[in-house]
Protein backbone atom coordinates (compact mmCIF):
# COMPACT_ATOMS: atom_id res chain seq x y z
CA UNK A 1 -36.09 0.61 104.11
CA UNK A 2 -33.73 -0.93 101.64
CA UNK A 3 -33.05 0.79 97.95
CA UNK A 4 -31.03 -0.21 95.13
CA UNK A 5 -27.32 0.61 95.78
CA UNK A 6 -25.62 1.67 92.38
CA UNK A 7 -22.33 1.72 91.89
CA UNK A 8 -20.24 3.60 89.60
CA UNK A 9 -16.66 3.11 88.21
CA UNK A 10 -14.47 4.78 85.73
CA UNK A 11 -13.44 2.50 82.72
CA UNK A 12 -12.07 5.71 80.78
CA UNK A 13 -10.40 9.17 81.58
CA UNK A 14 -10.38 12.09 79.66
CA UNK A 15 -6.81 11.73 78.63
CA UNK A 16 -7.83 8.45 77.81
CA UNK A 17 -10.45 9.37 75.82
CA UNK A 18 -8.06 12.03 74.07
CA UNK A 19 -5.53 9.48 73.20
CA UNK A 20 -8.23 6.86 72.01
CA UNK A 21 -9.66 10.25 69.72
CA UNK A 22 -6.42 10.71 68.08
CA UNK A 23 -5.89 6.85 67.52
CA UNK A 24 -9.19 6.73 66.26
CA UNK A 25 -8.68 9.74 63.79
CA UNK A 26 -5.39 8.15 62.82
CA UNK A 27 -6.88 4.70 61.61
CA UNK A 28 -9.01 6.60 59.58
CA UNK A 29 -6.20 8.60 57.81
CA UNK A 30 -4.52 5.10 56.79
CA UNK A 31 -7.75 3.67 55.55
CA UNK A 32 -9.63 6.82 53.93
CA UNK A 33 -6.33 9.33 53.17
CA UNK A 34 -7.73 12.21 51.82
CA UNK A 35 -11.23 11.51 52.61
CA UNK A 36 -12.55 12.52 49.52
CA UNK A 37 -14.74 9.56 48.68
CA UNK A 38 -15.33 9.20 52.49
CA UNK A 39 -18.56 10.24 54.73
CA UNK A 40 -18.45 9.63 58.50
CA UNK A 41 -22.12 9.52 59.72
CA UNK A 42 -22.44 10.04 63.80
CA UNK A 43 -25.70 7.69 64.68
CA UNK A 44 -28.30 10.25 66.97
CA UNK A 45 -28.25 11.27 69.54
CA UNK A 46 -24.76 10.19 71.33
CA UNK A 47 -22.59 9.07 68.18
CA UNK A 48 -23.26 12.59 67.01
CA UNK A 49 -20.32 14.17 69.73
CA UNK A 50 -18.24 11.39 68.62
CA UNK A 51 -18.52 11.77 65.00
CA UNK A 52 -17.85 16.31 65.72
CA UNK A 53 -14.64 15.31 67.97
CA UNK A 54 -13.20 12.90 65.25
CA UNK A 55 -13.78 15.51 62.36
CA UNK A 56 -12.28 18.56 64.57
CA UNK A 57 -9.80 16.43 65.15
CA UNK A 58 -9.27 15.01 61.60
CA UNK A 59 -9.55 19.01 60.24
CA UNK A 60 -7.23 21.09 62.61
CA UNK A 61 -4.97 18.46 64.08
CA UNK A 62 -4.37 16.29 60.77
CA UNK A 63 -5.13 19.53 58.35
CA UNK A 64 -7.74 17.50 56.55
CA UNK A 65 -9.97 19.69 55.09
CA UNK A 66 -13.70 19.32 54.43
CA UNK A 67 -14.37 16.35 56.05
CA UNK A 68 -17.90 14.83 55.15
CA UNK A 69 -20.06 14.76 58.65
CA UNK A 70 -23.70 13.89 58.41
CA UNK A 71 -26.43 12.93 61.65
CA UNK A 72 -28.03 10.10 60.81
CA UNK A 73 -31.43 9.38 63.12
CA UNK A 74 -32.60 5.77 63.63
CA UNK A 75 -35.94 6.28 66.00
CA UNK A 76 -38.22 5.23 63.06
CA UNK A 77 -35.84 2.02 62.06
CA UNK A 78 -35.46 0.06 65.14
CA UNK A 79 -37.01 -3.12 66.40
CA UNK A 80 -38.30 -1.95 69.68
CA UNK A 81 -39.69 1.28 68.47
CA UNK A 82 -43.28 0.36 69.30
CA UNK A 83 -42.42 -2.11 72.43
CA UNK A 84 -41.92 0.88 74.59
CA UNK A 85 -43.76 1.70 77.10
CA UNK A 86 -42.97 6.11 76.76
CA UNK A 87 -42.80 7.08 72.82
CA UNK A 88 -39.27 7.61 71.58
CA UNK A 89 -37.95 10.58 71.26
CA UNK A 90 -36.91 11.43 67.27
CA UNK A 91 -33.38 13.54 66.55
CA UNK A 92 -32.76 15.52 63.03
CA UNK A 93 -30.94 13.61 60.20
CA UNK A 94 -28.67 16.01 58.87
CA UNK A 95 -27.28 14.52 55.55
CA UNK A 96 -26.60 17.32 52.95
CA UNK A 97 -24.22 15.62 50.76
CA UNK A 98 -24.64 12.20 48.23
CA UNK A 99 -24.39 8.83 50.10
CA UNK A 100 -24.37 7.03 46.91
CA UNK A 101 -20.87 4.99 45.73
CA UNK A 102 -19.14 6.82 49.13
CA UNK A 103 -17.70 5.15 51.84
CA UNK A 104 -19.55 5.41 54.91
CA UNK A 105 -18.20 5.53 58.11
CA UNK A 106 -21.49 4.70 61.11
CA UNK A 107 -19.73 6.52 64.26
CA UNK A 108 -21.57 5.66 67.56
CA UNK A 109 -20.19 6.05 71.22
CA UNK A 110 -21.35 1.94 72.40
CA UNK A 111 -22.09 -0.74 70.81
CA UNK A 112 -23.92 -3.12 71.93
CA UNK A 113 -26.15 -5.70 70.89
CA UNK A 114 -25.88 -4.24 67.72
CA UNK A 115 -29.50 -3.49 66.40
CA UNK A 116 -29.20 -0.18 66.84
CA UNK A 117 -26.77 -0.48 63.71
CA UNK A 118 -29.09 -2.63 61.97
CA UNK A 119 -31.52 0.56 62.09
CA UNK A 120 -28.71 2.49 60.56
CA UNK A 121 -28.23 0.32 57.87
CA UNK A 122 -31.52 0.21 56.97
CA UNK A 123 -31.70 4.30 57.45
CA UNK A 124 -28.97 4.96 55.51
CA UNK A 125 -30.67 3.30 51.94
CA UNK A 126 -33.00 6.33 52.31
CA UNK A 127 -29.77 8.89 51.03
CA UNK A 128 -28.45 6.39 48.58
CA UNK A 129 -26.28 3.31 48.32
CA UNK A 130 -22.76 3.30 49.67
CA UNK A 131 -20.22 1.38 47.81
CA UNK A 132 -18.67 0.40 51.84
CA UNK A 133 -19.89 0.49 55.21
CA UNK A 134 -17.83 0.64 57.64
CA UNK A 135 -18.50 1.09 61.91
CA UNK A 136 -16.86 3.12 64.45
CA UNK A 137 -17.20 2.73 67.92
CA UNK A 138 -15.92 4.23 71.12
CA UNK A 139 -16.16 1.37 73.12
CA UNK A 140 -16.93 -1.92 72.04
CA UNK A 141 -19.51 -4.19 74.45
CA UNK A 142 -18.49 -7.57 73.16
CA UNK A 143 -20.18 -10.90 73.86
CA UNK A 144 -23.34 -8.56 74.27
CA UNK A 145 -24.35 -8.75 70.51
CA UNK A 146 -27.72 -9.80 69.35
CA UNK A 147 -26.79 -9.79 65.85
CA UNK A 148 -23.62 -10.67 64.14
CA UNK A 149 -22.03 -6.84 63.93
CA UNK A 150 -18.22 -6.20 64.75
CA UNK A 151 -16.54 -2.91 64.67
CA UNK A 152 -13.83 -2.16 61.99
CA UNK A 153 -12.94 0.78 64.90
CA UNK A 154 -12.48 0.18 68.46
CA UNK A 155 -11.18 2.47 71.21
CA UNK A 156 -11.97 0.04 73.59
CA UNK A 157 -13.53 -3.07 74.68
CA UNK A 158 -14.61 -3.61 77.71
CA UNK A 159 -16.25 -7.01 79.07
CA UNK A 160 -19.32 -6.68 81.22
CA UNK A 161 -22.51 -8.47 82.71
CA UNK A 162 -25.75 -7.50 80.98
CA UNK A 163 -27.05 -5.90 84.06
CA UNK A 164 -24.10 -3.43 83.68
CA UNK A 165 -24.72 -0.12 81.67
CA UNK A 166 -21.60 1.75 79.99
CA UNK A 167 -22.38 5.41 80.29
CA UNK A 168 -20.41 7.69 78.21
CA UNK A 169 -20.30 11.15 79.34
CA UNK A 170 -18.97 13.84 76.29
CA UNK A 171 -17.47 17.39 77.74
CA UNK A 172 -19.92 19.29 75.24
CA UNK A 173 -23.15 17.73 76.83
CA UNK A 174 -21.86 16.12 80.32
CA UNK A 175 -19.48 18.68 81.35
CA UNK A 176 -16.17 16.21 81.21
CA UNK A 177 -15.16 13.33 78.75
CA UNK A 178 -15.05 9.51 81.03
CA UNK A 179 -16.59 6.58 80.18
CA UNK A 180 -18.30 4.55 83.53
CA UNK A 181 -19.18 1.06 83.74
CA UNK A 182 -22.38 1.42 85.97
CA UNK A 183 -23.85 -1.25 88.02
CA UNK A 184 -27.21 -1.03 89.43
């Protein structure tokens, strides 16, 4: 009997995740300084470890303090939400401050044909209007995009086929921090 082979392959390491973090955390400084008119938003469920690392990061390593972090959940906003087969599962939104006139930093760990941050934009009107939007992603899928939506943030990009899936795996839900390319 023949099954699927699936193969996996590391794209990113932990310390190359670490060094990516701090990068990350750094082009924020030089855009944002003080962060007082700033609001990163981590997009549920995996831009949500993101968005924590780059604010612990931003807080004790930087010595910014009181860095705006909101959860922002898009189940109810995207495109496919009804075209699935098993009901989507929702996450909180956890927003207690003022979106309106802030700059808004969208964190998410992938991005990939980019609707996903079409639902956020169109969540996000719900807490207000930003005066800037801005997008931060761990690891940038281009010539995947179904919409026209670049990253002002990029730890990586990475190039793959469509039938390849880049799995992030975050230490405080996968046990380690790597980033596979996975091929079925």
């Amino acid at each position: 009997m023949f099954g699927t082979v699936m193969s996996k392959k590391i794209l990113l390491s932990s310390k190359e995740i670490h060094i990516i973090l701090h990068r990350l955390a750094c082009q924020l400084i030089e855009n944002h300084t003080n962060f007082e008119n700033t609001a990163l938003i981590g997009i549920q469920p995996r831009g949500t470890y993101l968005a924590e690392r780059l604010v612990s990061i931003l807080e004790n390593d930087y010595h910014i303090p009181n860095v705006k972090l909101g959860l922002l959940d898009i189940t109810f906003y995207r495109d496919d939400f009804r075209r699935r087969e098993t009901p989507l599962q929702a996450n909180k939104t956890k927003i207690n401050f003022i979106v309106e006139n802030k700059n808004v930093v969208f964190i998410d760990d992938v991005l990939f044909s980019g609707r996903s941050i079409r639902a956020a934009l169109t969540a996000i009107q719900s807490f207000g209007r930003p005066s800037e939007i801005e997008l931060l992603v761990l690891i940038d899928r281009r010539f995947s995009r179904h919409l026209p939506i670049q990253p002002d943030y990029s730890g990586s990009q990475v190039d793959v086929f469509n039938e390849e899936k880049v799995n992030v795996h975050w230490e405080e839900k996968d046990g380690k921090d790597a980033v596979y390319i996975i091929n079925n």
